[in-house]
N, C-alpha and C. Protein backbone atom coordinates (compact mmCIF):
# COMPACT_ATOMS: atom_id res chain seq x y z
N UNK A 1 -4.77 11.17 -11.78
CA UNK A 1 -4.57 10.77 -10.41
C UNK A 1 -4.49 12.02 -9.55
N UNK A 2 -5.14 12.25 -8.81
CA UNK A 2 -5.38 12.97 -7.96
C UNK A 2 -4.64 13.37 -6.48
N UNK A 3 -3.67 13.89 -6.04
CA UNK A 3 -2.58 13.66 -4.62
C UNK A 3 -3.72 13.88 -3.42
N UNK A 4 -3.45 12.98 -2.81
CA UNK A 4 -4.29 12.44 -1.45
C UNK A 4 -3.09 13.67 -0.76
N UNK A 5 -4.10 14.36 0.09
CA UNK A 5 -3.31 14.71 0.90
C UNK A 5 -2.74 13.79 2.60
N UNK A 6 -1.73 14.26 2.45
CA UNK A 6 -0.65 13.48 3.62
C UNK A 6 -0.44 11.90 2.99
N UNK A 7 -0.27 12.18 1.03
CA UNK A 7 -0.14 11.07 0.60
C UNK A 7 0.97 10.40 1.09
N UNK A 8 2.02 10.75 1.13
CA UNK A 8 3.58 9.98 1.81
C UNK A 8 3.07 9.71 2.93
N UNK A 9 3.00 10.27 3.85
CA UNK A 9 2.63 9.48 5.14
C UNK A 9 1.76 8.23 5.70
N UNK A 10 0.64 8.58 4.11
CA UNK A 10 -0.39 7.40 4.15
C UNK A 10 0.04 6.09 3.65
N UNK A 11 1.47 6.55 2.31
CA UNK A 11 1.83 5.36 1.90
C UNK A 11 2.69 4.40 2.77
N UNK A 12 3.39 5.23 3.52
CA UNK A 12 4.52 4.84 4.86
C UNK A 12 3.10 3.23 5.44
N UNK A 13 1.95 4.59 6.45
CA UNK A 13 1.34 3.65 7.12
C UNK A 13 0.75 2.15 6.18
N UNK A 14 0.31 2.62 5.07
CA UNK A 14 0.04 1.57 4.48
C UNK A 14 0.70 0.18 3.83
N UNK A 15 1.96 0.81 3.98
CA UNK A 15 3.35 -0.31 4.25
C UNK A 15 3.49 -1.42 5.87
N UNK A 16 3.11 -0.50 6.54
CA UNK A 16 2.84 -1.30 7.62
C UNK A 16 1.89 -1.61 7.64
N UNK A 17 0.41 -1.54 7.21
CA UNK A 17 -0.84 -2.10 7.51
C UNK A 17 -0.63 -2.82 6.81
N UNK A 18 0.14 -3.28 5.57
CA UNK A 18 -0.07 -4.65 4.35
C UNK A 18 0.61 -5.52 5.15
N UNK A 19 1.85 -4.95 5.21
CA UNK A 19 2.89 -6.12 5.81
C UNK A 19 2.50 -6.66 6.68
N UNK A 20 1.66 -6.26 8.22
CA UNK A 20 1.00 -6.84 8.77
C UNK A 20 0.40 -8.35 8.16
N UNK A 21 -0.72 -7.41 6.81
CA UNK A 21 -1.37 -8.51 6.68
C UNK A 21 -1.02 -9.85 5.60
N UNK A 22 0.05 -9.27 5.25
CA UNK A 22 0.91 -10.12 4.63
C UNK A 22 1.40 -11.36 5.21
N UNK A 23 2.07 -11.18 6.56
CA UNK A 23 2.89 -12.16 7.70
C UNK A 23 1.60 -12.77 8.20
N UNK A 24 0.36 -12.28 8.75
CA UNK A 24 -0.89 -12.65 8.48
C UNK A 24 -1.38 -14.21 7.42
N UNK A 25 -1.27 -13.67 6.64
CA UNK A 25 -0.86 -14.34 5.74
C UNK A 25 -0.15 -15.74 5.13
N UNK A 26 0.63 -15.50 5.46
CA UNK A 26 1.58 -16.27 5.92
C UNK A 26 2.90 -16.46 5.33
N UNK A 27 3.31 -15.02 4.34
CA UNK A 27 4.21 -14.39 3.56
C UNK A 27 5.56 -14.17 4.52
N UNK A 28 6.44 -14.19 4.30
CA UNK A 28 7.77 -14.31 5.20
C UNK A 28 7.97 -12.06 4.98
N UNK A 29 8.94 -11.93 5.94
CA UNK A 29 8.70 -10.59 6.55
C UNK A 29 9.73 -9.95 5.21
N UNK A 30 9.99 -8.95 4.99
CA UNK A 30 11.16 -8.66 4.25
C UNK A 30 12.03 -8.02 4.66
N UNK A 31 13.06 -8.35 4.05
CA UNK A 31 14.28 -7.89 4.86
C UNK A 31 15.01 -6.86 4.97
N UNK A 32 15.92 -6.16 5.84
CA UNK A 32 16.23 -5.55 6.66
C UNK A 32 17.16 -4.52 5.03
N UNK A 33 17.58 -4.94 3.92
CA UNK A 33 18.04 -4.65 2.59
C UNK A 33 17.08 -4.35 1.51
N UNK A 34 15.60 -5.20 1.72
CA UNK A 34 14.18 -4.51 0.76
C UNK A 34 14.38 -2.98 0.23
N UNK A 35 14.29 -2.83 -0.36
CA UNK A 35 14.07 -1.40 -0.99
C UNK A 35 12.66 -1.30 -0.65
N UNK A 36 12.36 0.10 -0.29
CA UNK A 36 10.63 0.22 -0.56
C UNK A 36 10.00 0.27 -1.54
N UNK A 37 10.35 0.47 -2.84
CA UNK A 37 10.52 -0.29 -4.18
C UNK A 37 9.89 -1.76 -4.50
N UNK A 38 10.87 -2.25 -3.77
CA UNK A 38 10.61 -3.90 -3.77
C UNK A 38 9.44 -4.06 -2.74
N UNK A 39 9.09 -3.29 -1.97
CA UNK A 39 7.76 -3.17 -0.91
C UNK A 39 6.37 -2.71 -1.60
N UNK A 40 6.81 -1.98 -2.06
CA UNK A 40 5.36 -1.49 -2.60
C UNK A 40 5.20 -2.47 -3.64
N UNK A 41 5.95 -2.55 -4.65
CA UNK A 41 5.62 -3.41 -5.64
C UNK A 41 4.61 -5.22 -5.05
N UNK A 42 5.55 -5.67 -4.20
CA UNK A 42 5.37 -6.68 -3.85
C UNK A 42 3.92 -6.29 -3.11
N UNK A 43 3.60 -5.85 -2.05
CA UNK A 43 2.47 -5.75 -1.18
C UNK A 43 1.41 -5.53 -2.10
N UNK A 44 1.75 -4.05 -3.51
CA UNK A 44 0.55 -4.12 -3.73
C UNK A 44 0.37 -5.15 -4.78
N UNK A 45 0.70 -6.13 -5.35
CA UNK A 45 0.54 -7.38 -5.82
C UNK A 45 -0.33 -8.33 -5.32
N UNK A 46 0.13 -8.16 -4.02
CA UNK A 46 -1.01 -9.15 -3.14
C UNK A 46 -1.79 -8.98 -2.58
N UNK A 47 -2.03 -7.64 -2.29
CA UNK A 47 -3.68 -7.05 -2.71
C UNK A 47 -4.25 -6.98 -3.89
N UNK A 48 -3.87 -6.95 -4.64
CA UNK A 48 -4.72 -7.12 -5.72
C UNK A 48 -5.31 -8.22 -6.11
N UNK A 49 -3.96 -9.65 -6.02
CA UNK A 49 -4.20 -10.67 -6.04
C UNK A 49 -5.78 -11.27 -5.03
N UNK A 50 -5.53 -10.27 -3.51
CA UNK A 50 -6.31 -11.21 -2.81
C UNK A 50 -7.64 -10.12 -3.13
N UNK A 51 -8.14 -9.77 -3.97
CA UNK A 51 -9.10 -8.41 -4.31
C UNK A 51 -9.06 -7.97 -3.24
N UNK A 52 -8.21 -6.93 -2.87
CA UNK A 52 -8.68 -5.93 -1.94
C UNK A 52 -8.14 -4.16 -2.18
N UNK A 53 -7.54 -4.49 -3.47
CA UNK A 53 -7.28 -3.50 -4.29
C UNK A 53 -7.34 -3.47 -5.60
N UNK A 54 -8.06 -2.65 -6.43
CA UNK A 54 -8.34 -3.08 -7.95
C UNK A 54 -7.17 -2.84 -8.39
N UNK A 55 -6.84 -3.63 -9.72
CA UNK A 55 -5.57 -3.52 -10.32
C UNK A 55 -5.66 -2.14 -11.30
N UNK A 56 -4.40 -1.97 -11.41
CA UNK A 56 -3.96 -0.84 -12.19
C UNK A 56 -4.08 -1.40 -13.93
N UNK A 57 -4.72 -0.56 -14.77
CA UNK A 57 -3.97 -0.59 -16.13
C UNK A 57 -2.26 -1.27 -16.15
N UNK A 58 -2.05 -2.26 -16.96
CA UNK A 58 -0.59 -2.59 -16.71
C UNK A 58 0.39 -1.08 -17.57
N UNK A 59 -0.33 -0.47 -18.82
CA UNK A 59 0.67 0.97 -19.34
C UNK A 59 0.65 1.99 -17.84
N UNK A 60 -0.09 1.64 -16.98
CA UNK A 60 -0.07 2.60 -15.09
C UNK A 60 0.35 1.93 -14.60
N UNK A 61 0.85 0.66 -14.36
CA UNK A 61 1.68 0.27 -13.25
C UNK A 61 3.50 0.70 -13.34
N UNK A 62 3.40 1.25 -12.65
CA UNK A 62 4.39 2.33 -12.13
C UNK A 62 4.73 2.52 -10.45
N UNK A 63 5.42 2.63 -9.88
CA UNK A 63 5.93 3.01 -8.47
C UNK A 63 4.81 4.06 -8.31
N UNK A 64 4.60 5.34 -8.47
CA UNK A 64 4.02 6.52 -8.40
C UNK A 64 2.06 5.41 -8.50
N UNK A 65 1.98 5.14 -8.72
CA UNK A 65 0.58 4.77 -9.37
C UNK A 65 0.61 3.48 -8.25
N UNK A 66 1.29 3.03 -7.92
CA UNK A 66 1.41 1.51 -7.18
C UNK A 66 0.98 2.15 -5.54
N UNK A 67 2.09 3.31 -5.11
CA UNK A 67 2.09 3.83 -3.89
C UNK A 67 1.01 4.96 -3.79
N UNK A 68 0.13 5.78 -4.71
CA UNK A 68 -1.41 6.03 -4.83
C UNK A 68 -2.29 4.86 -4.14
N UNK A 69 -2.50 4.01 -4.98
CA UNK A 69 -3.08 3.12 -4.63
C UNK A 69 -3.37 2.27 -3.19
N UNK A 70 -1.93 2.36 -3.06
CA UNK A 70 -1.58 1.93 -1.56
C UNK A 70 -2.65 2.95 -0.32
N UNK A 71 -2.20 3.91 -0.83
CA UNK A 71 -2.81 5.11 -0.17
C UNK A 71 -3.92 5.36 0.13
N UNK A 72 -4.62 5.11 -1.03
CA UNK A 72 -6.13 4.88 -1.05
C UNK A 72 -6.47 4.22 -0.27
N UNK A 73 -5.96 2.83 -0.16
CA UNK A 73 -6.54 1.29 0.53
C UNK A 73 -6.68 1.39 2.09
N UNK A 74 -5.28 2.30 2.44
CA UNK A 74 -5.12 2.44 3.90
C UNK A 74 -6.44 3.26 3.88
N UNK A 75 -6.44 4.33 3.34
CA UNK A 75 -7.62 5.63 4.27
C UNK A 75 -8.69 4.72 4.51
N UNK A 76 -9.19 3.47 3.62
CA UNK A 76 -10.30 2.98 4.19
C UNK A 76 -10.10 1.86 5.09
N UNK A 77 -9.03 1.93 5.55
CA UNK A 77 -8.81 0.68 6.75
C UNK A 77 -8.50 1.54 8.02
N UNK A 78 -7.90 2.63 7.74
CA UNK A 78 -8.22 3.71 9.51
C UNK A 78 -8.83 3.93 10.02
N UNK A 79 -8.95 4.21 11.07
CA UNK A 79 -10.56 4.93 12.18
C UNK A 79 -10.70 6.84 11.17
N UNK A 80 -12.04 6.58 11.20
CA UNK A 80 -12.26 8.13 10.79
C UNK A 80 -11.47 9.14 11.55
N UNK A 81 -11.17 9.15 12.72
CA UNK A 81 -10.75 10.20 13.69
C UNK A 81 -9.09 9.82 13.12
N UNK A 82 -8.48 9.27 12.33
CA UNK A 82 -7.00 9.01 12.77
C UNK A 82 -6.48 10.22 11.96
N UNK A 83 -5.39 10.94 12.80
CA UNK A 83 -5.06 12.07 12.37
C UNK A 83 -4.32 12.45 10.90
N UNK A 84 -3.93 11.00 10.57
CA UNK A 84 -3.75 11.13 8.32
C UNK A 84 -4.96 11.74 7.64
N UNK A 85 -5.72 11.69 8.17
CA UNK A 85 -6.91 11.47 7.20
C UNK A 85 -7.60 12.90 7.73
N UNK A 86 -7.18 13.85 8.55
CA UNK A 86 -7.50 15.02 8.32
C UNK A 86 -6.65 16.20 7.69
């Protein structure tokens, strides 16, 4: 696995771009006590579920490998110009 640079920051935004599309969705919001733990896990579940992220090896599903992934998904949902992605 390879570190995306401005990987934390990408995983942050990509917490908000799921959740978006989560409530979207029609998934209830999580709450104000969620761990981001319990965020990443959960969001990237349901990307995967809805294919819009390939699943991990289950011996790689891991926090570290979950919030990669995340990371990835966002860079291709930003505008080229958005300043993560330089």
């Amino acid at each position: 696995m390879k570190k995306l640079k401005n990987e934390a920051a990408l995983t942050k935004k990509a917490l908000e771009v799921a959740e978006i599309y989560a409530q979207r969705r029609g998934y209830k919001k999580f709450g104000p006590n969620d761990s981001s733990n319990v965020k990443v896990e959960a969001l990237y579940r349901l990307l995967v579920s809805e294919g819009l992220v390939a699943a991990l090896p289950k011996q790689h599903e891991d926090q570290p490998n979950m919030k990669h992934k995340l990371a990835i998904w966002v860079t291709k949902q930003l505008p080229e110009d958005h300043p993560l992605l330089k």
